[in-house]
Protein backbone atom coordinates (compact mmCIF):
# COMPACT_ATOMS: atom_id res chain seq x y z
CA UNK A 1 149.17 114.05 105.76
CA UNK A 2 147.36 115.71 108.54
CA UNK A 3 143.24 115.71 108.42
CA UNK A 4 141.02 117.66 110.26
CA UNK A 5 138.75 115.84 112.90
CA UNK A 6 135.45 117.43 111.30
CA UNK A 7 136.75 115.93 107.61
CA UNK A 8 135.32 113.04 106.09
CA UNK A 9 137.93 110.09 106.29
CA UNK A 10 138.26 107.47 103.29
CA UNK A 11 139.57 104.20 104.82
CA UNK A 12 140.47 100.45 103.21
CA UNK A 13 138.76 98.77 105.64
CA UNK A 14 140.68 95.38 106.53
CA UNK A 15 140.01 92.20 109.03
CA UNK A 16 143.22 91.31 111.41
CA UNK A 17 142.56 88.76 113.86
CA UNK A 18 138.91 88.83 113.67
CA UNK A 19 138.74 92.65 114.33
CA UNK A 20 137.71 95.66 111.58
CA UNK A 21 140.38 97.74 111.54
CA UNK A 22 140.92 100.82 108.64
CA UNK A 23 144.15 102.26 106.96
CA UNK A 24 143.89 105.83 105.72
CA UNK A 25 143.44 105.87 101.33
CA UNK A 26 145.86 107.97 100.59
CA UNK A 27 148.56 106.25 102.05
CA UNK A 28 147.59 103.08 100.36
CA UNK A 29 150.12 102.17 97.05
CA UNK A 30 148.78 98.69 95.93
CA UNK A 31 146.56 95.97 97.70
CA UNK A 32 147.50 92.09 96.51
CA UNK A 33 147.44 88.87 97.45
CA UNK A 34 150.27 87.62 99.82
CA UNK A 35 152.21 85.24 97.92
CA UNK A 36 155.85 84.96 98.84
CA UNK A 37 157.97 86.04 101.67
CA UNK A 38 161.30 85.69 102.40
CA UNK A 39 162.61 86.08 106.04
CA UNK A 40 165.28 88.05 106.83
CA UNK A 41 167.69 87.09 109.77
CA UNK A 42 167.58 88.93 113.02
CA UNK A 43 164.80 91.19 111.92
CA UNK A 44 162.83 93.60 114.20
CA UNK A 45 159.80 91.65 116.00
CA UNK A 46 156.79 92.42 113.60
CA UNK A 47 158.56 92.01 110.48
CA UNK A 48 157.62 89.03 108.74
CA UNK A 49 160.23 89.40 105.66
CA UNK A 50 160.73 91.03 102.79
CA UNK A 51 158.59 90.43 99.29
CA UNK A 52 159.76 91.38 95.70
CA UNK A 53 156.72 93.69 93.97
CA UNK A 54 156.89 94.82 90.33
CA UNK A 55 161.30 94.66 90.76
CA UNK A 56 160.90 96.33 94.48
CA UNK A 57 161.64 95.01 97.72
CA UNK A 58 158.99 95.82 100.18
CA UNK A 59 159.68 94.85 103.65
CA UNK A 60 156.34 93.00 105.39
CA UNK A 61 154.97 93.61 108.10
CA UNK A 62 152.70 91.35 109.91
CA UNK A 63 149.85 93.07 111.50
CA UNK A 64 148.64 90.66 113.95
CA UNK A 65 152.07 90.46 115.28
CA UNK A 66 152.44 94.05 115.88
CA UNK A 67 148.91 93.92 117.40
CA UNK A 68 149.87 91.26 120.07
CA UNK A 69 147.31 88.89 118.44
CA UNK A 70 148.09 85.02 117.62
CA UNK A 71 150.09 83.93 114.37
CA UNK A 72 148.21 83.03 111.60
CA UNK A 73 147.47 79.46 110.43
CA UNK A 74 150.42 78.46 108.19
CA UNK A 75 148.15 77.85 105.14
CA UNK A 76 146.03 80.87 105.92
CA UNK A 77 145.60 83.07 102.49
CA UNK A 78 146.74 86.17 103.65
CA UNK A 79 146.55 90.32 102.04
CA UNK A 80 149.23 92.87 101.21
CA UNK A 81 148.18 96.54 101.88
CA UNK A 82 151.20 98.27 100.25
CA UNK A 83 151.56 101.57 101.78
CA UNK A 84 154.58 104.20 101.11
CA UNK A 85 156.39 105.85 104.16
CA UNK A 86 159.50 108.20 103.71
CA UNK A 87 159.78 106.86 99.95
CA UNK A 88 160.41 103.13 101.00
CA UNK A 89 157.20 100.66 100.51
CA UNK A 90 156.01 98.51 103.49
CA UNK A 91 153.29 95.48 103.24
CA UNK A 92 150.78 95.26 106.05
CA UNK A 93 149.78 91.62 106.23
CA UNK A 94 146.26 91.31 106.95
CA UNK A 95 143.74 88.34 107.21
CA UNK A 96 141.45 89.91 104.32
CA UNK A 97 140.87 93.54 102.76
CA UNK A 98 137.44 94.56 102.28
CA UNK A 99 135.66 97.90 100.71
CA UNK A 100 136.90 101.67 100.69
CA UNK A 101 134.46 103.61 103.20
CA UNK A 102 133.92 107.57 103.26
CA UNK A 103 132.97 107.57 106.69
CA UNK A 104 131.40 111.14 107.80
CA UNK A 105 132.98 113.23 111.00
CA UNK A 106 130.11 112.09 113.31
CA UNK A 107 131.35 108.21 113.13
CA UNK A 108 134.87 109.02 114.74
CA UNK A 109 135.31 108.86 118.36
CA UNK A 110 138.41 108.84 120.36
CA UNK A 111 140.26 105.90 121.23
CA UNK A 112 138.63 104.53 124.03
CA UNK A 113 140.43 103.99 127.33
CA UNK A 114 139.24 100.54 127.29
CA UNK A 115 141.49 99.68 124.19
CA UNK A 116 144.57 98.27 125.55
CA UNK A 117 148.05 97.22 124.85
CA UNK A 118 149.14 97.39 121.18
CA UNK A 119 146.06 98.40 120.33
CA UNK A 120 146.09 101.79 121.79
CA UNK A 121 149.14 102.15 121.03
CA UNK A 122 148.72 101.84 117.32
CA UNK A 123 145.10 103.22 117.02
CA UNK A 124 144.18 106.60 116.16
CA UNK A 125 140.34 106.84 116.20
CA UNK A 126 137.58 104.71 116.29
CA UNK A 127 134.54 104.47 113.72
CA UNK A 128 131.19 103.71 115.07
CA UNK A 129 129.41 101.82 112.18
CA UNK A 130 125.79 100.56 112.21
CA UNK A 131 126.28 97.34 113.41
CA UNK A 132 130.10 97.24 114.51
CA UNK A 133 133.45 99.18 115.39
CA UNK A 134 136.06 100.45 112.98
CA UNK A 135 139.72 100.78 114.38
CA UNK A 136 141.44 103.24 112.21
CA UNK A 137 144.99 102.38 112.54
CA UNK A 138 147.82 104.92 112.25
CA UNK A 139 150.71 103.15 109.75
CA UNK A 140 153.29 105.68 111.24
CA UNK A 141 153.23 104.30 114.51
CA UNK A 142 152.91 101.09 112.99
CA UNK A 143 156.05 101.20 110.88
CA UNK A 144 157.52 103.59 113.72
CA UNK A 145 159.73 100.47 114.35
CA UNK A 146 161.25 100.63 110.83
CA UNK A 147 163.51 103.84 111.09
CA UNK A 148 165.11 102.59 114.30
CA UNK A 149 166.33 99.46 112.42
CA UNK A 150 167.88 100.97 109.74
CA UNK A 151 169.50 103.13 112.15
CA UNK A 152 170.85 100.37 114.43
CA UNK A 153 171.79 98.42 111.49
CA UNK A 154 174.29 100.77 110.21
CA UNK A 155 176.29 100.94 112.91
């Protein structure tokens, strides 16, 4: 899904480590509530298991992890953004999900040099909002790690 820079952008806006952060609409499958997850030996760093949704397994991945932030507390409640890449489903763990935002052209700036690290890295734009910032986060890059698993494990 490629959008033009002077197109309105529809984002599920979601909190990760005390930080706003968006994930495009379109790409978004289901949102629930994080119950279960089982681990799964020897996986990539970032993936936090595997859940079972409607008779599907959806691998999870935790957000703050892949975002160099701190674990979350052990009894923290936690949310499941379900996107779809390349027909397989993948969980984003987040700290909370909030509203969908149509956010006009003239909000989105470029991802600012001062944005280091894993950040950058997985960022794509950021919103200016009236009173804070909106990361829009790119879930390619951040399930970039995904393919290259599969691959190694098969051989």
């Amino acid at each position: 899904m490629t959008m033009v820079a002077d197109e309105a952008r529809m984002l599920l806006t979601l909190e990760v480590g005390g930080r706003l952060c968006g994930v495009p609409v379109p790409r978004i499958r289901d949102v629930i509530r994080c119950e279960r997850i089982a681990r799964v030996p020897m996986a990539p760093a970032g993936v936090a298991g595997v859940l079972n949704l409607r008779g599907r397994i959806v691998t999870a991945v935790d957000l703050r992890e892949r975002l160099g932030l701190p674990p979350a507390d052990a009894d923290a409640q936690r949310m499941s953004v379900v996107v779809e890449q390349q027909a397989e489903l993948y969980s984003l763990l987040a700290d909370s999900v909030g509203d969908v935002l149509t956010l006009p052209p003239e909000t989105r700036t470029d991802v600012p040099t001062t944005l280091r690290g894993a950040w950058r890295e997985h960022a794509v734009a950021v919103h200016r909002l009236d009173d804070q910032l909106l990361i829009e986060l790119d879930t390619d890059r951040l399930l970039a790690f995904g393919a290259c698993a599969v691959l190694e494990g098969r051989r």
